[in-house]
N, C-alpha and C. Protein backbone atom coordinates (compact mmCIF):
# COMPACT_ATOMS: atom_id res chain seq x y z
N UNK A 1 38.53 40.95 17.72
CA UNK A 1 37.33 41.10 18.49
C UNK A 1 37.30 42.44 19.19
N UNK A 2 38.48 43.04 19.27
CA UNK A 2 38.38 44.46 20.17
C UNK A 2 38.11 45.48 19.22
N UNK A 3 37.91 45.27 17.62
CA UNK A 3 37.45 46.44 17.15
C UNK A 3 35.67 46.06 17.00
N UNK A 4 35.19 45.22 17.51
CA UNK A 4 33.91 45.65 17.20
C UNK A 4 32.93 45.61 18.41
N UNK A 5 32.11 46.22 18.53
CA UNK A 5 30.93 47.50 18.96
C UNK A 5 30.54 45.89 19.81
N UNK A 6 29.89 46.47 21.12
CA UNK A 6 29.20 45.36 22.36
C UNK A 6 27.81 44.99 21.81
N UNK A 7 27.35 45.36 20.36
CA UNK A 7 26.11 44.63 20.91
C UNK A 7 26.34 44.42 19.72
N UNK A 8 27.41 44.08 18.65
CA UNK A 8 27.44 43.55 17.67
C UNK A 8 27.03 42.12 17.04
N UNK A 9 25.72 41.23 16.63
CA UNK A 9 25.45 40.02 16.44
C UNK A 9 25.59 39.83 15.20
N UNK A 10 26.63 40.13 14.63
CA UNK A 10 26.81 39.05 13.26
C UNK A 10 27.60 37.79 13.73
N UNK A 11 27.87 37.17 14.07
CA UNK A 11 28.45 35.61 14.66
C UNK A 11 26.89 35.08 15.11
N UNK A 12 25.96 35.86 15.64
CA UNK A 12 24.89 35.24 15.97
C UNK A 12 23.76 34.88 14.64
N UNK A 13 23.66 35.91 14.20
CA UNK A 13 22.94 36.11 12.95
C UNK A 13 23.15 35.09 12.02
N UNK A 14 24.74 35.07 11.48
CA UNK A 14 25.38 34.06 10.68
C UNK A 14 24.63 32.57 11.16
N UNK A 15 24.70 32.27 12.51
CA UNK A 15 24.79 31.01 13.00
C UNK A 15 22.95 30.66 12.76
N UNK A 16 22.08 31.53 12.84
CA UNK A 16 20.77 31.22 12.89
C UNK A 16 20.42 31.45 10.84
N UNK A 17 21.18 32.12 10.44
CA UNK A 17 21.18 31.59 9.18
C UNK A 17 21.55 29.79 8.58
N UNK A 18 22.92 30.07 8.96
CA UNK A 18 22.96 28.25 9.05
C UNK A 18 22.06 27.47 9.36
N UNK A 19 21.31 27.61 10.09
CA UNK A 19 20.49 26.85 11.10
C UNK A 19 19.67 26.49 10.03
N UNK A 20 18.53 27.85 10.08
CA UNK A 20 17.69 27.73 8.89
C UNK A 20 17.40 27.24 7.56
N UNK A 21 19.18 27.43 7.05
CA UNK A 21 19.76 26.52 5.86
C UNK A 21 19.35 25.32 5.66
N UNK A 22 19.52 24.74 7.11
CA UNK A 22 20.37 23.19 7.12
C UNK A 22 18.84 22.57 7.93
N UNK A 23 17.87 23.42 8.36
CA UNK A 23 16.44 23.20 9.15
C UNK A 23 15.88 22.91 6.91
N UNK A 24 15.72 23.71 6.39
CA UNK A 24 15.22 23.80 5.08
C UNK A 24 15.73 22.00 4.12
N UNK A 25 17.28 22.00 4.21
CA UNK A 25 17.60 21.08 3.69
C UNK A 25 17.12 19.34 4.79
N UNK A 26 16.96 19.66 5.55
CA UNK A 26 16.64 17.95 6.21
C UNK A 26 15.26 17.90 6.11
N UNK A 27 14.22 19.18 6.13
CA UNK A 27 12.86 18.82 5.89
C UNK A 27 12.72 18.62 4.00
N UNK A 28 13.54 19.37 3.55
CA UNK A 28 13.29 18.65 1.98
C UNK A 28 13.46 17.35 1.98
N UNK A 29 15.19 16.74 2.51
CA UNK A 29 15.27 15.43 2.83
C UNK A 29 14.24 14.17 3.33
N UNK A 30 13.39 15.13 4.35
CA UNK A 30 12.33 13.94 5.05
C UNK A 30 11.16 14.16 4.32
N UNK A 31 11.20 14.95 3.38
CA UNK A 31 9.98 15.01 2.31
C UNK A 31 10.31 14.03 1.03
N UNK A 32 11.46 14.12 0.61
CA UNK A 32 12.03 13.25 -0.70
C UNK A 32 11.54 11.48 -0.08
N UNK A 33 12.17 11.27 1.22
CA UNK A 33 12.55 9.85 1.62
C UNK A 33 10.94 9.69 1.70
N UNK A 34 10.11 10.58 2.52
CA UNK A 34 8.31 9.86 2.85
C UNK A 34 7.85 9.82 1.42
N UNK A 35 8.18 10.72 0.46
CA UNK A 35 7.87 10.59 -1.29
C UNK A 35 8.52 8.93 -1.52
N UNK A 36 9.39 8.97 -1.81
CA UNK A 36 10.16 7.63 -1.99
C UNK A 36 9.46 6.39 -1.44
N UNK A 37 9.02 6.74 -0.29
CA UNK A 37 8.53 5.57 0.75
C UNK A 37 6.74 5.15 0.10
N UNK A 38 6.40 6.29 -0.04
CA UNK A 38 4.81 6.23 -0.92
C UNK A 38 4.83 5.37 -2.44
N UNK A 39 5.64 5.97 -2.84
CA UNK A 39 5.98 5.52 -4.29
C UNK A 39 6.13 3.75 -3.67
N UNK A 40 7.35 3.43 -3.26
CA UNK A 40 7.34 2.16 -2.59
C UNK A 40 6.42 1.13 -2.92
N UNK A 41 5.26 2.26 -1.88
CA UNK A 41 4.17 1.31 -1.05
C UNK A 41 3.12 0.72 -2.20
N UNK A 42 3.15 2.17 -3.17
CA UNK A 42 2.20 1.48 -3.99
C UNK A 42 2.21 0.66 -5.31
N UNK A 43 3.54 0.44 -5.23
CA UNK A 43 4.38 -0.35 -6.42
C UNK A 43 4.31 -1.54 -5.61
N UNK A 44 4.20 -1.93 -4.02
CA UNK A 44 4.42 -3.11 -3.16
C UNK A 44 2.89 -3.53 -3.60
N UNK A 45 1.96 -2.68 -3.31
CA UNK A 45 0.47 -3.06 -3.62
C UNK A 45 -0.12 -3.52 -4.77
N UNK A 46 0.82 -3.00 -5.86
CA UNK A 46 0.01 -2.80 -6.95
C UNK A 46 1.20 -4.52 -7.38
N UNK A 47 2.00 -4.79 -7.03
CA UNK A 47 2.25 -6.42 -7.29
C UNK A 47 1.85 -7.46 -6.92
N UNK A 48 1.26 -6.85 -5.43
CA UNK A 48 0.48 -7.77 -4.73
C UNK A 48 -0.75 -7.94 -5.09
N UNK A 49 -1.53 -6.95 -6.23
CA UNK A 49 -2.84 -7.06 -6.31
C UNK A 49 -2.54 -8.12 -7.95
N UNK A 50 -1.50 -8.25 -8.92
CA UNK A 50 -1.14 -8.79 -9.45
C UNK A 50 -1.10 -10.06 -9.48
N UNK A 51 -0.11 -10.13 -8.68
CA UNK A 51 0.22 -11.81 -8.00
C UNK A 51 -1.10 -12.20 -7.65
N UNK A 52 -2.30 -11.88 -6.84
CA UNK A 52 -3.26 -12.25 -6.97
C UNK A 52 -4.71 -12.44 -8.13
N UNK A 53 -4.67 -11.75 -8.98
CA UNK A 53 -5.03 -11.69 -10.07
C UNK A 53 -4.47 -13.10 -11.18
N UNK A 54 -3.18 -12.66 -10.79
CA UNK A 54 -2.01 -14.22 -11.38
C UNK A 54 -3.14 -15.10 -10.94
N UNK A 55 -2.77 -15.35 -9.58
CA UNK A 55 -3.26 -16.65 -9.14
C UNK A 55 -4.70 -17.19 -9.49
N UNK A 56 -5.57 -16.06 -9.19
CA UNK A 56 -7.06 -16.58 -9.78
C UNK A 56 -6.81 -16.73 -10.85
N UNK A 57 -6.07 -16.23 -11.80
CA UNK A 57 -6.24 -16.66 -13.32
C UNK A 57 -5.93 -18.02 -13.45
N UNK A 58 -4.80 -18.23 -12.56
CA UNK A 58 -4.65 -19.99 -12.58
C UNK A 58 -5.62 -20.70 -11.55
N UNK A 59 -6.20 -20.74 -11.35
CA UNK A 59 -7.18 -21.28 -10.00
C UNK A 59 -8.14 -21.42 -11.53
N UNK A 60 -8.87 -20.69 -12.25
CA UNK A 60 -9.95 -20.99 -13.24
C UNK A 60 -9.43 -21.65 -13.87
N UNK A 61 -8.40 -21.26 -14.62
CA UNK A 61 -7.71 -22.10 -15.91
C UNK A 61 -7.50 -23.65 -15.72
N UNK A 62 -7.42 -23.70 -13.98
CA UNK A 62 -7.24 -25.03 -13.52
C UNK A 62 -8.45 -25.59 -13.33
N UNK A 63 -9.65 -25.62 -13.08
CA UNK A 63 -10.73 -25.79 -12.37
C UNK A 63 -11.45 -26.01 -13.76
N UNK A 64 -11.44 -24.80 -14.77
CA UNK A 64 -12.48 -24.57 -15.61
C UNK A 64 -12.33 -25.44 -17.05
């Protein structure tokens, strides 16, 4: 540390690089998981609109 210059910020620099790194990788992360979570929702919907479709089909078949 005594050979380098007082207003030297590479330890600082380095560290706000990291930062930025690891700021980049958790918003990809919380972009993948809310993707994931969409996908989910509409695979949850699209069985539920099924299962109901099911059911009226048996509600006529029964009735008719």
């Amino acid at each position: 540390m005594a050979d380098r210059d007082w207003d030297d910020d590479s330890d600082c620099e380095g560290a706000v690089e990291r930062a930025e790194r690891m700021t980049r990788v958790g918003w990809t992360a919380i972009l993948g998981v809310t993707g994931l979570m969409a996908v989910a929702a509409v695979a949850a919907a699209g069985a539920c609109l099924a299962a109901v479709v099911g059911m009226v089909y048996v509600v006529m078949a029964a009735t008719g």
